[in-house]
N, C-alpha and C. Protein backbone atom coordinates (compact mmCIF):
# COMPACT_ATOMS: atom_id res chain seq x y z
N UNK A 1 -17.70 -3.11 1.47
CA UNK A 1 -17.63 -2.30 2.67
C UNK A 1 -16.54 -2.81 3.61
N UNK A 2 -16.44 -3.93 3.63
CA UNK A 2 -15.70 -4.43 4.94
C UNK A 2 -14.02 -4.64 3.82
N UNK A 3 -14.35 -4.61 2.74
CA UNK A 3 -12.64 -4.24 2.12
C UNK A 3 -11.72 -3.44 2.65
N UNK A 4 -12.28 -2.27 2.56
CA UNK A 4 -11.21 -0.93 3.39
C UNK A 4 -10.94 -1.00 4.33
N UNK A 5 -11.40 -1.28 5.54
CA UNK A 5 -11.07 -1.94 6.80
C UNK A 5 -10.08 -3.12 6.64
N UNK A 6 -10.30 -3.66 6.08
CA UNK A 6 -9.15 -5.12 5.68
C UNK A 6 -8.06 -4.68 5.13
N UNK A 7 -8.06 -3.50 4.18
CA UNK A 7 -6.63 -2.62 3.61
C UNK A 7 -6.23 -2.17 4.39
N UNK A 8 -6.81 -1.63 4.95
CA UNK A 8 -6.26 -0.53 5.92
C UNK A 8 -5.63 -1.75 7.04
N UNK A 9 -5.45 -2.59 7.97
CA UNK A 9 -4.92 -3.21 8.31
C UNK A 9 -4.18 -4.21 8.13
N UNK A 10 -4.11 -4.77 6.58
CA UNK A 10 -3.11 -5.29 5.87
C UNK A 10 -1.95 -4.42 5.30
N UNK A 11 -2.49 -2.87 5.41
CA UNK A 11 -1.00 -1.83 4.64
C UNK A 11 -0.53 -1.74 6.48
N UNK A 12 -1.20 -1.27 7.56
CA UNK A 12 -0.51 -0.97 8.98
C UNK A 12 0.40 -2.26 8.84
N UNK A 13 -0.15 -3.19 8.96
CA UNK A 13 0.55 -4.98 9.07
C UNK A 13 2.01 -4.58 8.31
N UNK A 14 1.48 -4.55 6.81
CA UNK A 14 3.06 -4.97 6.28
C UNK A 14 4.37 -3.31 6.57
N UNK A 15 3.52 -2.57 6.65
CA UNK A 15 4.19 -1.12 6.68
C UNK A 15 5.18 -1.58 8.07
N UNK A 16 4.73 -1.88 8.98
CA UNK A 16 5.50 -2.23 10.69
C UNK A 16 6.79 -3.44 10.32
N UNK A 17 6.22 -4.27 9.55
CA UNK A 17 6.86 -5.46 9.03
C UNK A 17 8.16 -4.63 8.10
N UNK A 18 7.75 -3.61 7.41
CA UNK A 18 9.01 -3.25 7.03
C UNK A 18 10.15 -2.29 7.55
N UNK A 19 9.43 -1.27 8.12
CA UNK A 19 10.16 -0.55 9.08
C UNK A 19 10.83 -1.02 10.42
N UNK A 20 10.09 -2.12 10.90
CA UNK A 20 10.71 -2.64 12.30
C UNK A 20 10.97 -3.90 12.36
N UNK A 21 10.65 -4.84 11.68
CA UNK A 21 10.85 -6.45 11.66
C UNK A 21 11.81 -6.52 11.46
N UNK A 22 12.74 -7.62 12.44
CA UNK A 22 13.79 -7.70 12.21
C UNK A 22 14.49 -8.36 10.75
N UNK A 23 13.28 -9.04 10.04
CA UNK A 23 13.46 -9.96 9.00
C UNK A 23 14.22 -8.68 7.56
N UNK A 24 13.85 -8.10 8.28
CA UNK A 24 14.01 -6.70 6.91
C UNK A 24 14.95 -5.71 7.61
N UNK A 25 15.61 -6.03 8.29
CA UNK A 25 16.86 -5.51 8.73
C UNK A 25 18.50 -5.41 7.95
N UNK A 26 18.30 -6.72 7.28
CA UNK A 26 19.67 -6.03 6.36
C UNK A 26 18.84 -5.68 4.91
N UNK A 27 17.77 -5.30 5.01
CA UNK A 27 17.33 -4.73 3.59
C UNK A 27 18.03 -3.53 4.05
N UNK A 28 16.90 -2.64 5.14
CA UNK A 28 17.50 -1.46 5.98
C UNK A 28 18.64 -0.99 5.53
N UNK A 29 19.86 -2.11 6.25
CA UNK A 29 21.27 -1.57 6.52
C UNK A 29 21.67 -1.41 5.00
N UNK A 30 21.22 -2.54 4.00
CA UNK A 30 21.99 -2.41 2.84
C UNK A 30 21.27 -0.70 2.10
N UNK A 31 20.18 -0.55 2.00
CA UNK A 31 19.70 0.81 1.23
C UNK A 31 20.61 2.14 2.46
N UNK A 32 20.70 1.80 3.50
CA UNK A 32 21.12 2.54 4.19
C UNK A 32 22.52 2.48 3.52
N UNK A 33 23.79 2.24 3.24
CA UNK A 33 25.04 1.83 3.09
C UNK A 33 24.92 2.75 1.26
N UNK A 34 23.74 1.94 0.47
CA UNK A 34 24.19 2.08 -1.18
C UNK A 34 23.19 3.06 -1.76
N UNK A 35 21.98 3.50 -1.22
CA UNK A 35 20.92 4.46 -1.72
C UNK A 35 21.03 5.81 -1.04
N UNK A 36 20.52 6.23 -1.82
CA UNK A 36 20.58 7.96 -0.75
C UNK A 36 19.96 7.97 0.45
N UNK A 37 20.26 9.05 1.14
CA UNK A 37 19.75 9.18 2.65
C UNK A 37 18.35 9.42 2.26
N UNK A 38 17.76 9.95 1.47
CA UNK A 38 15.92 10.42 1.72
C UNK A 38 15.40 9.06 1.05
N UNK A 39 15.62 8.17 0.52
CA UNK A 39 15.37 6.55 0.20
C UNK A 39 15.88 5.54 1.57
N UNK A 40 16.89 6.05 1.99
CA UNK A 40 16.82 4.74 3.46
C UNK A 40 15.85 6.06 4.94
N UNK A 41 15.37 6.66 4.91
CA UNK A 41 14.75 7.50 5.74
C UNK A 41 13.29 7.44 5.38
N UNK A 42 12.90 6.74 3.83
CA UNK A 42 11.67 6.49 3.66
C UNK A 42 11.49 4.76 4.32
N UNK A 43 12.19 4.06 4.91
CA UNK A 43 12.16 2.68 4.62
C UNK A 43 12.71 2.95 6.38
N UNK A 44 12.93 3.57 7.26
CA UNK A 44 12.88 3.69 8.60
C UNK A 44 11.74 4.49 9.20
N UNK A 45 10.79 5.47 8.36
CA UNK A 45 9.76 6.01 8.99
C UNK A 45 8.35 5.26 8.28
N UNK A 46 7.46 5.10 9.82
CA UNK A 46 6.56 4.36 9.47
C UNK A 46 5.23 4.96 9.17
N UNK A 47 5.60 6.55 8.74
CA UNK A 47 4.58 7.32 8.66
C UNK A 47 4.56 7.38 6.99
N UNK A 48 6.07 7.44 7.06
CA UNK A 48 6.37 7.95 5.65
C UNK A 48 6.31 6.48 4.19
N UNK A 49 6.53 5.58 4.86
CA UNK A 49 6.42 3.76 4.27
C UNK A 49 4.75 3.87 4.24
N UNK A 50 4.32 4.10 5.52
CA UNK A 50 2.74 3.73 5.43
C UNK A 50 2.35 4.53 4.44
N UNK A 51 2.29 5.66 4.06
CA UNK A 51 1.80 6.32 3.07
C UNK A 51 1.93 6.20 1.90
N UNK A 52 3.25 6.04 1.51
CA UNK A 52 3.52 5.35 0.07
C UNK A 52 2.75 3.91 -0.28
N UNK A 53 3.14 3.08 0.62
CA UNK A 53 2.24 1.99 0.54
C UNK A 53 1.14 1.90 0.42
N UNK A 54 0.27 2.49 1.28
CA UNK A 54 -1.14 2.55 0.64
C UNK A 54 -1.39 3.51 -0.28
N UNK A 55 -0.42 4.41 -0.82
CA UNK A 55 -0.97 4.74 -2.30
C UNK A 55 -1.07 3.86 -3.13
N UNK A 56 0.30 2.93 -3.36
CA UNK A 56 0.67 1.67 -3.96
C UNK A 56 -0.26 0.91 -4.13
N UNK A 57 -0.46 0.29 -3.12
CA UNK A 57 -1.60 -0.73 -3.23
C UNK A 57 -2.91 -0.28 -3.21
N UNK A 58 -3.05 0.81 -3.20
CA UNK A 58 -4.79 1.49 -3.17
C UNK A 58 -4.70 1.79 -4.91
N UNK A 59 -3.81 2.23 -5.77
CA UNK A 59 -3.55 2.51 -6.86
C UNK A 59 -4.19 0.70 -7.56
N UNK A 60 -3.39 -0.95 -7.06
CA UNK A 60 -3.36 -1.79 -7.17
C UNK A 60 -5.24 -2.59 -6.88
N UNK A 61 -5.24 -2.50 -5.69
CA UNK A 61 -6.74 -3.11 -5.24
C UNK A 61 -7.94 -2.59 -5.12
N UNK A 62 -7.38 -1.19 -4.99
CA UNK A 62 -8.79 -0.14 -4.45
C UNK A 62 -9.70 0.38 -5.95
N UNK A 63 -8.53 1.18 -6.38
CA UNK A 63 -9.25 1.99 -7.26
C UNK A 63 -8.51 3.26 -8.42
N UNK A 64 -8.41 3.12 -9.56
CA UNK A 64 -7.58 4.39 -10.70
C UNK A 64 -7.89 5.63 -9.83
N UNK A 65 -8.97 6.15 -9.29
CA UNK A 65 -9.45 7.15 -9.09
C UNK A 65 -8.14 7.97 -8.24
N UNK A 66 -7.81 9.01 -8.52
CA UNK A 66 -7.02 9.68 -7.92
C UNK A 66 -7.16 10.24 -6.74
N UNK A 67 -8.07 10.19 -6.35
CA UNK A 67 -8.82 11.05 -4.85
C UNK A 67 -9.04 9.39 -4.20
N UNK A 68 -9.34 8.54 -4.50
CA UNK A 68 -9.42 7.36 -3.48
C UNK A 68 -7.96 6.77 -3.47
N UNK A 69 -7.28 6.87 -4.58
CA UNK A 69 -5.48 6.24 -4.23
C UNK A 69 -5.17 7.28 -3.01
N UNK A 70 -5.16 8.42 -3.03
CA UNK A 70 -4.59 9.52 -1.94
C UNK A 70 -5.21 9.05 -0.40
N UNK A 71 -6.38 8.89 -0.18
CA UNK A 71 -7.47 8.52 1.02
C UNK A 71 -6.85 7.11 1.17
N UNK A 72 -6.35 5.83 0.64
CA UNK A 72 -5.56 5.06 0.60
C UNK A 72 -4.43 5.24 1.34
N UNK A 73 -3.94 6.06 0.74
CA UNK A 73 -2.51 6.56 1.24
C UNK A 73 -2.41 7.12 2.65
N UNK A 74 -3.23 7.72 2.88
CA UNK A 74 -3.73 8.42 4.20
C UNK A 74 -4.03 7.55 5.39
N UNK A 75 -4.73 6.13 4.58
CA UNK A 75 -5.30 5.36 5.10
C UNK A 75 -3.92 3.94 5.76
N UNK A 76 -3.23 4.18 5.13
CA UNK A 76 -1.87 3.57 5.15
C UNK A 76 -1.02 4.28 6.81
């Protein structure tokens, strides 16, 4: 029970960490410079990172189930 609550604020945690931390700033600039624009626009929005991510890792810790990876994702 108290897992999902702990995901869910370990995907907000690292999702902010990647979109805004400065530590991941020339990741940013470099996908920005050598990847397409809708790949560096996924990695500046923190709506759009959070969601992938917790599919990712809800796919990883949560569960195969296809309806709980998505609620994951949501949850991201």
């Amino acid at each position: 029970m108290i897992t999902f609550p702990i995901f869910i604020l370990a995907v907000i945690g690292a999702t902010h960490i990647v979109v805004d931390g400065v530590i991941f700033e020339p990741v940013r600039n470099w996908i920005g410079k050598h990847l397409p624009k809708k790949i560096h626009e996924l990695f500046t929005c923190p709506q759009c990172f959070g969601f992938w991510m917790g599919m990712f890792f809800g796919a990883l810790m949560i569960s195969t189930n296809p309806i709980m990876i998505f609620a994951c994702g949501c949850a991201g």
